[in-house]
N, C-alpha and C. Protein backbone atom coordinates (compact mmCIF):
# COMPACT_ATOMS: atom_id res chain seq x y z
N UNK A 1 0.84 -1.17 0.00
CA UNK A 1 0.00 0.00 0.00
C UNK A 1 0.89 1.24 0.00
N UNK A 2 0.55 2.19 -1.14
CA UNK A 2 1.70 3.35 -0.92
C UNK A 2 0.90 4.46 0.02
N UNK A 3 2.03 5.18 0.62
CA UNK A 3 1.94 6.06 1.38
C UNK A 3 2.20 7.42 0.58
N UNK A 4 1.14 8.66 1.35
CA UNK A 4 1.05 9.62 0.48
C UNK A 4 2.02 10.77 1.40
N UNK A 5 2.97 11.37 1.03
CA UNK A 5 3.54 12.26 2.19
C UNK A 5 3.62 13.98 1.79
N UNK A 6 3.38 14.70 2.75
CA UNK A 6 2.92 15.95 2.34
C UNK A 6 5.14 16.42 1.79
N UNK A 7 5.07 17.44 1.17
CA UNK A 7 6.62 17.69 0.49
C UNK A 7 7.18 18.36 2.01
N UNK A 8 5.97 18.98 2.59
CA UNK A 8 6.38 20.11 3.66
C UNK A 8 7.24 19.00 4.64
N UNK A 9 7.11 17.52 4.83
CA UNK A 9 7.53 17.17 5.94
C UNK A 9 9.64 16.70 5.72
N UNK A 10 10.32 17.06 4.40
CA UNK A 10 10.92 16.85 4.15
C UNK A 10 11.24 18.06 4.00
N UNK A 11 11.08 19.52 3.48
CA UNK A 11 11.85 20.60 3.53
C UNK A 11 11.50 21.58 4.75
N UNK A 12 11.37 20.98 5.81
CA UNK A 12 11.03 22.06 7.19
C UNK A 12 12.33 21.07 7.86
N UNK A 13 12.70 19.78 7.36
CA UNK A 13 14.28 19.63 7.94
C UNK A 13 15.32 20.59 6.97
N UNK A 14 15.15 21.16 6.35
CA UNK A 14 16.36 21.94 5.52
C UNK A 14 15.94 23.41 5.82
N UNK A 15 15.34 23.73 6.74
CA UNK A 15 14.73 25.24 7.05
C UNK A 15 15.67 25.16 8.06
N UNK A 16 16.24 26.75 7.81
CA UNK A 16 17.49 27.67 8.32
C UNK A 16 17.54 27.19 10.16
N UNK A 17 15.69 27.53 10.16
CA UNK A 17 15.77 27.11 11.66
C UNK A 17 16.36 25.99 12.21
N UNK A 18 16.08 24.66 11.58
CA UNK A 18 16.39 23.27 11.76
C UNK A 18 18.03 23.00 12.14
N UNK A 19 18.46 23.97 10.64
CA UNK A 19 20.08 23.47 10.51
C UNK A 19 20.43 24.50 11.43
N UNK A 20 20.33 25.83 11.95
CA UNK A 20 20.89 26.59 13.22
C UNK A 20 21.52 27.11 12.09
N UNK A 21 21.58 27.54 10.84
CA UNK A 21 22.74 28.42 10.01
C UNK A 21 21.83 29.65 10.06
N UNK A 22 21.85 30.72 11.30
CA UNK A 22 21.46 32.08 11.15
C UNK A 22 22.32 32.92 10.38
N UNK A 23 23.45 32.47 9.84
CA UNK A 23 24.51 34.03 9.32
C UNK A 23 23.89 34.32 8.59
N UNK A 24 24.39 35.79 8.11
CA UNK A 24 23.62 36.11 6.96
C UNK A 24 24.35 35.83 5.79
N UNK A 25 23.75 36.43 4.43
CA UNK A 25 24.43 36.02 3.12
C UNK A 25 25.53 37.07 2.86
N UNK A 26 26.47 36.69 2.44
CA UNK A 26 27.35 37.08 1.96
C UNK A 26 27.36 38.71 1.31
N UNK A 27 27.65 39.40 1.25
CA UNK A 27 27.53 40.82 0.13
C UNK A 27 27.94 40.60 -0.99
N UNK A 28 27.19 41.04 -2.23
CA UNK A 28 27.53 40.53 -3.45
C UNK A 28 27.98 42.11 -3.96
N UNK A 29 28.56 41.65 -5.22
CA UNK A 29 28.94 43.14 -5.81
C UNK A 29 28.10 43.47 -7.13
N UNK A 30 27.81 44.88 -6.85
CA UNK A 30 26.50 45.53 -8.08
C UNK A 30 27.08 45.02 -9.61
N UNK A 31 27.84 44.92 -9.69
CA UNK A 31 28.37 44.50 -11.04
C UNK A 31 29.88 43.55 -11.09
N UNK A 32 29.43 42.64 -12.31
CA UNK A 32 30.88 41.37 -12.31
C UNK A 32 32.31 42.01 -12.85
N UNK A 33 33.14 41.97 -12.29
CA UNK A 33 34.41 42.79 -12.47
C UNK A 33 34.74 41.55 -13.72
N UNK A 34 35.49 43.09 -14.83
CA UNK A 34 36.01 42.09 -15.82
C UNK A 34 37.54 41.66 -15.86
N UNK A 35 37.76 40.21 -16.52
CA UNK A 35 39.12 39.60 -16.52
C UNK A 35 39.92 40.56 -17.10
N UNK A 36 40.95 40.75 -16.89
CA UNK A 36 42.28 41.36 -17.37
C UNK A 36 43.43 40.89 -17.65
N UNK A 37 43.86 40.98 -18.40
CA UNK A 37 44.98 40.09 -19.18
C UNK A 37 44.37 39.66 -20.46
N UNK A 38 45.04 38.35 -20.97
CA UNK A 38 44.98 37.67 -22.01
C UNK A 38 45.15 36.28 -22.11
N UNK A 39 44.83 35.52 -22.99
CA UNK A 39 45.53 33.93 -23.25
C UNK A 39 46.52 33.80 -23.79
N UNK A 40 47.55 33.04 -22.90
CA UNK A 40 48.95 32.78 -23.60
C UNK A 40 48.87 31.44 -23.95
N UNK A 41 49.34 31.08 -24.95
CA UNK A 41 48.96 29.56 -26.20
C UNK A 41 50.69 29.42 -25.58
N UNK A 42 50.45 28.19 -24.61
CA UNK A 42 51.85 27.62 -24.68
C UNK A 42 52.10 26.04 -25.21
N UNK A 43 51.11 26.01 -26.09
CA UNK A 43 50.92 24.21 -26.36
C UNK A 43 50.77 24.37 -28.11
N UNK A 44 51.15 23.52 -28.69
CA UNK A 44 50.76 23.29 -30.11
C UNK A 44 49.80 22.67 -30.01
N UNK A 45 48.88 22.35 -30.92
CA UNK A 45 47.78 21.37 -31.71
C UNK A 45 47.98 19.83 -31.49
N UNK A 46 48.89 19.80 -31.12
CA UNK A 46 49.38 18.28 -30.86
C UNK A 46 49.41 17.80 -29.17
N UNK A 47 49.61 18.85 -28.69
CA UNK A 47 49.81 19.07 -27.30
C UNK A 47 51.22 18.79 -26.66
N UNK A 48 52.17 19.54 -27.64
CA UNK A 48 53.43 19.67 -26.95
C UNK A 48 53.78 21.22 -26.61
N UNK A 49 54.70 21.19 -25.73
CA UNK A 49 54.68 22.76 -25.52
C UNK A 49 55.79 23.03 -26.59
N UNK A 50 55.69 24.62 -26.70
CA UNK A 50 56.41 25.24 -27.75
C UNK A 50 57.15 25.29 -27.23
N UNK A 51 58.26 25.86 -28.01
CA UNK A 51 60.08 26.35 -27.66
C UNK A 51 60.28 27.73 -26.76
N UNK A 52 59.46 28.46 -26.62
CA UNK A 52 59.27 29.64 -25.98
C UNK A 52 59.51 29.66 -25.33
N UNK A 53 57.96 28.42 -24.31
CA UNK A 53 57.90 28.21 -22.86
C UNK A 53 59.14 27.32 -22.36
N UNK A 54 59.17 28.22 -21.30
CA UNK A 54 60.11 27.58 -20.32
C UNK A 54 59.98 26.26 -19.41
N UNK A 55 60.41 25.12 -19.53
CA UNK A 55 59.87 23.62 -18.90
C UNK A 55 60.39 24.03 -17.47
N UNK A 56 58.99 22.82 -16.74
CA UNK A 56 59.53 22.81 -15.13
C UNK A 56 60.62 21.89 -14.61
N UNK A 57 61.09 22.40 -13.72
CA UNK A 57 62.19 21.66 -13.31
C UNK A 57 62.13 20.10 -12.64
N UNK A 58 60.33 19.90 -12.46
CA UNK A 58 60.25 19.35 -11.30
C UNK A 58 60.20 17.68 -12.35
């Protein structure tokens, strides 16, 4: 016999109250700051690095 369950009895365990997370949210910023710089291509098409780049030592 299936059982019918209301949704409320599964998201009042994920209510702020339940979990004790009172902080507040974060401050967001009025607008997305844009990237600066550029893409540096240090790989060929093949996926070796070019002669340019400098290899790691490690």
């Amino acid at each position: 016999m299936a059982s019918n369950y209301s949704a409320n009895q599964y998201e009042k365990a994920f209510s702020p109250k339940y979990l004790q997370n009172w902080s507040l949210a974060k401050p967001t910023k009025e607008s997305i700051s844009s990237h600066e710089g550029y893409t540096q291509i240090i790989a060929n098409d093949r996926g070796h690095l070019l002669p340019s780049v400098p290899r790691s030592k490690a």
